[in-house]
C-alpha atoms as a PDB file:
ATOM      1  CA  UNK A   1       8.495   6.480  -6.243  1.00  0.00           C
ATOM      2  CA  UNK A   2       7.671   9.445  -7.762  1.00  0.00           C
ATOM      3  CA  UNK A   3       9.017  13.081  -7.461  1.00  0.00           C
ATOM      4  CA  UNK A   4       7.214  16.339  -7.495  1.00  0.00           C
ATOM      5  CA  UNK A   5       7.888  16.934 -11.311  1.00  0.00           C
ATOM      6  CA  UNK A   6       6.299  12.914 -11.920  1.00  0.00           C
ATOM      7  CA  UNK A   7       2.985  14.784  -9.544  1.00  0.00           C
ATOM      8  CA  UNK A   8       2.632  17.916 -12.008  1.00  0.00           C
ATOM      9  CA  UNK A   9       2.738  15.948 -15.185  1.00  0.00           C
ATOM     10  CA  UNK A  10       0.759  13.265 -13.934  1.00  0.00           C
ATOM     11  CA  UNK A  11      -1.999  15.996 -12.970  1.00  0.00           C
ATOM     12  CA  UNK A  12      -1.828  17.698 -16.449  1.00  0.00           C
ATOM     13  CA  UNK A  13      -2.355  14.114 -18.173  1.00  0.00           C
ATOM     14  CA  UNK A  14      -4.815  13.488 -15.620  1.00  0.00           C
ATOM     15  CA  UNK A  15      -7.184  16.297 -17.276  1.00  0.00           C
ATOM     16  CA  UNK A  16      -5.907  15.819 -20.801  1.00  0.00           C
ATOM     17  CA  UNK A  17      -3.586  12.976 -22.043  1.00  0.00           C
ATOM     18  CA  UNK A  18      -3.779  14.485 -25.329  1.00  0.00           C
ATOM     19  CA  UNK A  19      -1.750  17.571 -25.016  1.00  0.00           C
ATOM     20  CA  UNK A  20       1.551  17.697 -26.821  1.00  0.00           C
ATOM     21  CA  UNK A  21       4.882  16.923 -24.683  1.00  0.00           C
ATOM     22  CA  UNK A  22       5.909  20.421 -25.694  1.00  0.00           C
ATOM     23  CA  UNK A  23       2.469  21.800 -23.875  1.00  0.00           C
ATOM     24  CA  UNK A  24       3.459  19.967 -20.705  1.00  0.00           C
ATOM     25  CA  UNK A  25       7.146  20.489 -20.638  1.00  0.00           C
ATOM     26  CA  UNK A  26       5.795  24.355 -20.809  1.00  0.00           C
ATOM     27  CA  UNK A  27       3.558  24.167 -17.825  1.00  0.00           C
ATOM     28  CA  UNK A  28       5.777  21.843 -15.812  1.00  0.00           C
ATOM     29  CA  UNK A  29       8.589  24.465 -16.761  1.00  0.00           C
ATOM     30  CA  UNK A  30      10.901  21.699 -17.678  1.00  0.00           C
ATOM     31  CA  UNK A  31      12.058  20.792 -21.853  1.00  0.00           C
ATOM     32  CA  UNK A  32      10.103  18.430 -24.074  1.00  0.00           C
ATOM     33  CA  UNK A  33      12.996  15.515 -23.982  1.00  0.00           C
ATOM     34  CA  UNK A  34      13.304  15.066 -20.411  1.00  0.00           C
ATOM     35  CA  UNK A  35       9.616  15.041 -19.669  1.00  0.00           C
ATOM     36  CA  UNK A  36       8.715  12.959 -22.751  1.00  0.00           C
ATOM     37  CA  UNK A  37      11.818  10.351 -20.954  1.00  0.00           C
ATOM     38  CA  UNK A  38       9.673  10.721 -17.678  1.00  0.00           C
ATOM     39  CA  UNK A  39       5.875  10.034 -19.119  1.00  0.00           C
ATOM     40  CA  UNK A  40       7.627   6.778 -21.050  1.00  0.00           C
ATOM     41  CA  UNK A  41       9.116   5.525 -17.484  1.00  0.00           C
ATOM     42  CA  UNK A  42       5.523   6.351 -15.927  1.00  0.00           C
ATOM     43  CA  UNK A  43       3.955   4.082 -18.537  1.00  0.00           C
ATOM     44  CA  UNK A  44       6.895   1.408 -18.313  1.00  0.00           C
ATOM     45  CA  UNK A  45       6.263   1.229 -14.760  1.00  0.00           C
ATOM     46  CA  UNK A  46       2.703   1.090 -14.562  1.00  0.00           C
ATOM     47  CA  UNK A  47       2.133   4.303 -13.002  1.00  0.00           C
ATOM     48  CA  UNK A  48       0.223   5.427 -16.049  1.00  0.00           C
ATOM     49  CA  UNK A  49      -2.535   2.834 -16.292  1.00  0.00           C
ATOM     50  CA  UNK A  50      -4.141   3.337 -19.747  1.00  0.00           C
ATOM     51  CA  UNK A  51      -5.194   6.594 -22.055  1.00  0.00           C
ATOM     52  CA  UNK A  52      -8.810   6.608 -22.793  1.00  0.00           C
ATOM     53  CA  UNK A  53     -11.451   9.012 -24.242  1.00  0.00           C
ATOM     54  CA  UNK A  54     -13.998   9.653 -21.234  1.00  0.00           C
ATOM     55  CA  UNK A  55     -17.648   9.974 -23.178  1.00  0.00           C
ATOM     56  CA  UNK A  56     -19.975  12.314 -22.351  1.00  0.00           C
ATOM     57  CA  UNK A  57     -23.159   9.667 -21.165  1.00  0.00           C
ATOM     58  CA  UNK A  58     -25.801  12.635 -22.543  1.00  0.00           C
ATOM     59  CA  UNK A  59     -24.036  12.536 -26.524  1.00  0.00           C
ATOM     60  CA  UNK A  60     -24.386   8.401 -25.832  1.00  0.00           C
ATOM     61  CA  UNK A  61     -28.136   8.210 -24.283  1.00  0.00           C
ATOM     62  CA  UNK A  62     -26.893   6.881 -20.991  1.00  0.00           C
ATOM     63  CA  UNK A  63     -27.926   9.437 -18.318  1.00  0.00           C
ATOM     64  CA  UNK A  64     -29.275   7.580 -16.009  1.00  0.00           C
ATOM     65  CA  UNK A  65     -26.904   6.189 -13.339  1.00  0.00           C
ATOM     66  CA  UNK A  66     -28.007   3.913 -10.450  1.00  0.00           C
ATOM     67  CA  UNK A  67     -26.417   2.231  -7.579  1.00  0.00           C
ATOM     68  CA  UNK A  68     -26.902  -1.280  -6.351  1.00  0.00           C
ATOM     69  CA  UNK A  69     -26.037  -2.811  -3.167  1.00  0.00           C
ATOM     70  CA  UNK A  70     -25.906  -6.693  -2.873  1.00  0.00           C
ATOM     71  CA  UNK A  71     -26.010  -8.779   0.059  1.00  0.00           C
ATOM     72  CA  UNK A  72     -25.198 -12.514  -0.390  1.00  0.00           C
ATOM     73  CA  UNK A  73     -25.015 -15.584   1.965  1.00  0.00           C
ATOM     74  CA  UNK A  74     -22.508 -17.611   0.085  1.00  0.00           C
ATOM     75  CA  UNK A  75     -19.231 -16.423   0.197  1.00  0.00           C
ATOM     76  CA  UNK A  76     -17.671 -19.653  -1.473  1.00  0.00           C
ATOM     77  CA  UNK A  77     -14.913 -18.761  -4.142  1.00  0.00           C
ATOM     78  CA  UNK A  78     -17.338 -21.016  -6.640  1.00  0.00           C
ATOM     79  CA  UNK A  79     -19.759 -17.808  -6.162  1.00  0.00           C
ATOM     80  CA  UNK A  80     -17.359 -15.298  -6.174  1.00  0.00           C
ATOM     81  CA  UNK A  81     -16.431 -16.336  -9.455  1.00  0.00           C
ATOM     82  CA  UNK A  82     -19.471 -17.260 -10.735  1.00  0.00           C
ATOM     83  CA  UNK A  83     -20.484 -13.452 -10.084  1.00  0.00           C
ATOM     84  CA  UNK A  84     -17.095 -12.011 -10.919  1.00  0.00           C
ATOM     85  CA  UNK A  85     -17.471 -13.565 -14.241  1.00  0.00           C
ATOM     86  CA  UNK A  86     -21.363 -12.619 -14.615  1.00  0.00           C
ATOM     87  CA  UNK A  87     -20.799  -8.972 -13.904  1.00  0.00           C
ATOM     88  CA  UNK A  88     -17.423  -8.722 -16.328  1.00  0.00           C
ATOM     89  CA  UNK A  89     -19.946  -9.638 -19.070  1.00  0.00           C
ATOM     90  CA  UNK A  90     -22.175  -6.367 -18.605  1.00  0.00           C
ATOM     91  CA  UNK A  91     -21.299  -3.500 -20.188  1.00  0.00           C
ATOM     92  CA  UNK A  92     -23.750  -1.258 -18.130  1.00  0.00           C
ATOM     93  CA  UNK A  93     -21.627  -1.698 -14.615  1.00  0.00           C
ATOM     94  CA  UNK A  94     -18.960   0.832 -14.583  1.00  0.00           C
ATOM     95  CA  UNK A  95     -17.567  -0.211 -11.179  1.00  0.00           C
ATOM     96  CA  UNK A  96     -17.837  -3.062  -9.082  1.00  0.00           C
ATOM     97  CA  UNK A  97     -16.677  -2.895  -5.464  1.00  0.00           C
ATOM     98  CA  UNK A  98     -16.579  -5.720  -2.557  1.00  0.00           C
ATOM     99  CA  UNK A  99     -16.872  -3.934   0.979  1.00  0.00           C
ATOM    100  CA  UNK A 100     -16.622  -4.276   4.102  1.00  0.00           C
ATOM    101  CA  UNK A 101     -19.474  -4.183   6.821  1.00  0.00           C
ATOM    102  CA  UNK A 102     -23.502  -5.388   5.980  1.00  0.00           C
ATOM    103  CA  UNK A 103     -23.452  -4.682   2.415  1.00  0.00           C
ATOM    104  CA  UNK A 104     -21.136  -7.394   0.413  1.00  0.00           C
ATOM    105  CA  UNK A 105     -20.987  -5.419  -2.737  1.00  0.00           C
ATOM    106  CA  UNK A 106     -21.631  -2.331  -4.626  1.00  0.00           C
ATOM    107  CA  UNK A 107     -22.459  -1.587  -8.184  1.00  0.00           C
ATOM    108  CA  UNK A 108     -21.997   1.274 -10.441  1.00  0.00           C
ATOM    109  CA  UNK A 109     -24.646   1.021 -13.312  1.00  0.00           C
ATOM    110  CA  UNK A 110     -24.884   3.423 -16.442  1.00  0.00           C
ATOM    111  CA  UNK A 111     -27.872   3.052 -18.717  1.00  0.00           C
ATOM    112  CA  UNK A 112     -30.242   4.862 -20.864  1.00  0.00           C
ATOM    113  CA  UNK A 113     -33.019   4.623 -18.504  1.00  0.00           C
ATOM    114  CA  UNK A 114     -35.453   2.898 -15.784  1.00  0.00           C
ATOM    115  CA  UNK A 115     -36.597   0.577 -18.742  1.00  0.00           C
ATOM    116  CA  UNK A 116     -33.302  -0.529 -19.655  1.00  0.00           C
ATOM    117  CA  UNK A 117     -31.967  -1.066 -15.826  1.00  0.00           C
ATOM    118  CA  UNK A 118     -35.182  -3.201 -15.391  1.00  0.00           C
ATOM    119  CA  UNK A 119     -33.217  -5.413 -17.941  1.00  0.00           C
ATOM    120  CA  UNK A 120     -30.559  -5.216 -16.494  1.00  0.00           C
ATOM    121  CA  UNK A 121     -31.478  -5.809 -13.193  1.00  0.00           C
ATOM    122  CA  UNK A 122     -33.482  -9.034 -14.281  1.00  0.00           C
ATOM    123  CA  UNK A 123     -30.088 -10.358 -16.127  1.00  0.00           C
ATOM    124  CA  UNK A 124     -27.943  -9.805 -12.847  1.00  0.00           C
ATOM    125  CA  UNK A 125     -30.743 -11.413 -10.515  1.00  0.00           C
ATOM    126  CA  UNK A 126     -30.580 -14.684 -13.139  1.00  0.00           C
ATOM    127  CA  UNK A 127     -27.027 -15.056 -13.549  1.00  0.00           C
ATOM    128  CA  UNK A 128     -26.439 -15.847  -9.665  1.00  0.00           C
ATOM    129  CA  UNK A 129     -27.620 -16.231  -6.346  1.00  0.00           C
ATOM    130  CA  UNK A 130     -27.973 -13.212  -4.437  1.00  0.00           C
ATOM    131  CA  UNK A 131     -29.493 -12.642  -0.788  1.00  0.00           C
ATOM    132  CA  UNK A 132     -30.736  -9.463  -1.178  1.00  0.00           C
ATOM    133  CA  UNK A 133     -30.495  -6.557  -3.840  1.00  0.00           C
ATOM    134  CA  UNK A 134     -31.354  -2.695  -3.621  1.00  0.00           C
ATOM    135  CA  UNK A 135     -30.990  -0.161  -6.476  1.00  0.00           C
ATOM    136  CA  UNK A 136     -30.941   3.769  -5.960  1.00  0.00           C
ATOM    137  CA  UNK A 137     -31.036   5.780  -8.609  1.00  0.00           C
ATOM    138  CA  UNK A 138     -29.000   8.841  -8.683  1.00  0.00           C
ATOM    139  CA  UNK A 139     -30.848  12.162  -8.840  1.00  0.00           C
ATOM    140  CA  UNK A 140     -27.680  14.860  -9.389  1.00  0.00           C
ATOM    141  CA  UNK A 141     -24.277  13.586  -9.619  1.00  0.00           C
ATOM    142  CA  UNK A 142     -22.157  16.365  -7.767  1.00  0.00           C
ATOM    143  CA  UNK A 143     -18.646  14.956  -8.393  1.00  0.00           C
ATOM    144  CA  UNK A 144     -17.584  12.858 -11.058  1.00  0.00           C
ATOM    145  CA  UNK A 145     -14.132  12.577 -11.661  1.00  0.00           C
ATOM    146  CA  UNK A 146     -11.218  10.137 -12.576  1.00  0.00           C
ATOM    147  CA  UNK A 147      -8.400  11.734 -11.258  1.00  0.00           C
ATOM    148  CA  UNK A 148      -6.594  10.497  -8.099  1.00  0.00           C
ATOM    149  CA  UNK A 149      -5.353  13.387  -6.252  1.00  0.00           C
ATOM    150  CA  UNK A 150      -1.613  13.361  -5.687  1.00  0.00           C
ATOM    151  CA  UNK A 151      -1.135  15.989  -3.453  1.00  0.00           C
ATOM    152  CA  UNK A 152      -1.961  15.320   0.422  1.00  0.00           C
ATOM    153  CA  UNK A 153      -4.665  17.556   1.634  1.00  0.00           C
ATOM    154  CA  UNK A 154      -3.880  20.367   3.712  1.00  0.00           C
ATOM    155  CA  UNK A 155      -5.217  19.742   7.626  1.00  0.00           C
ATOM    156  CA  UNK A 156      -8.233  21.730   7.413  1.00  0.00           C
ATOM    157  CA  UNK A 157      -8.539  24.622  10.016  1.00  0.00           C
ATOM    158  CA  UNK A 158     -11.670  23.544  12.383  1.00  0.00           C
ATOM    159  CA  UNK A 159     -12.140  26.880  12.962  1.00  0.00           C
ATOM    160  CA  UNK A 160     -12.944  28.113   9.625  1.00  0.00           C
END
């Protein structure tokens, strides 16, 4: 479980991982030993995931970001692997989800642009069977982010 101290470092390393332990122990109003003691516990316990550097995809060339929806009519493990394994192997999907209700599953797809997911789209189509496929391109992205929000929302007022 995690305490209200874990929440408020976990946010700060949320938004930037690489600020000193002295920086956080400051904001968190707490001293550098006992918070370094609690990131090291977060990380033993699995809490904290990873650290990575988040790109910017207009310094990389990889602006464009669409979203495909798949439909299948096999839902054999034999297929599920067979496309688990397929879409581990491209680098372009960012997130793969399986859902519930008509659609089956849901892609996240990064690339350079329309030319390039063409490619793509002809290497996923070839690697398995699939029912039925439809890709959206994103116009705007509004919200992008990888945080997970710790704190539980306030009921919102319906009359404001």
């Amino acid at each position: 479980m995690i305490d209200e101290l874990d929440r408020r470092i976990l946010a700060i390393l949320q938004e930037d991982a690489t600020l000193p332990v002295e920086t956080i122990a400051a904001r968190v109003n707490s001293s550098k030993s006992p918070v370094w003691s609690r990131i090291r516990k977060l990380r033993d316990r699995g809490v904290i995931d990873r650290q990575v550097a988040i790109l910017s995809p207009p310094a990389v060339d990889r602006d464009e970001v669409f979203f495909v929806t798949i439909k299948t009519s096999s839902h054999s493990r034999d297929w599920l692997e067979r496309f688990a394994a397929a879409i581990e192997t491209m680098g372009e999907i960012q997130e793969a989800h399986r859902l519930a209700g008509e659609i089956d599953y849901i892609l996240k797809v990064r690339v350079r642009d329309t030319r390039a997911f063409d490619v793509f789209y002809k290497r996923l189509v070839a690697e398995v069977d699939l029912f039925s496929v439809t890709s959206m391109l994103s116009m705007e992205t509004l919200k992008e982010t990888t945080a997970i929000a710790l704190e539980d929302q306030p009921p919102r007022d319906p009359r404001s």
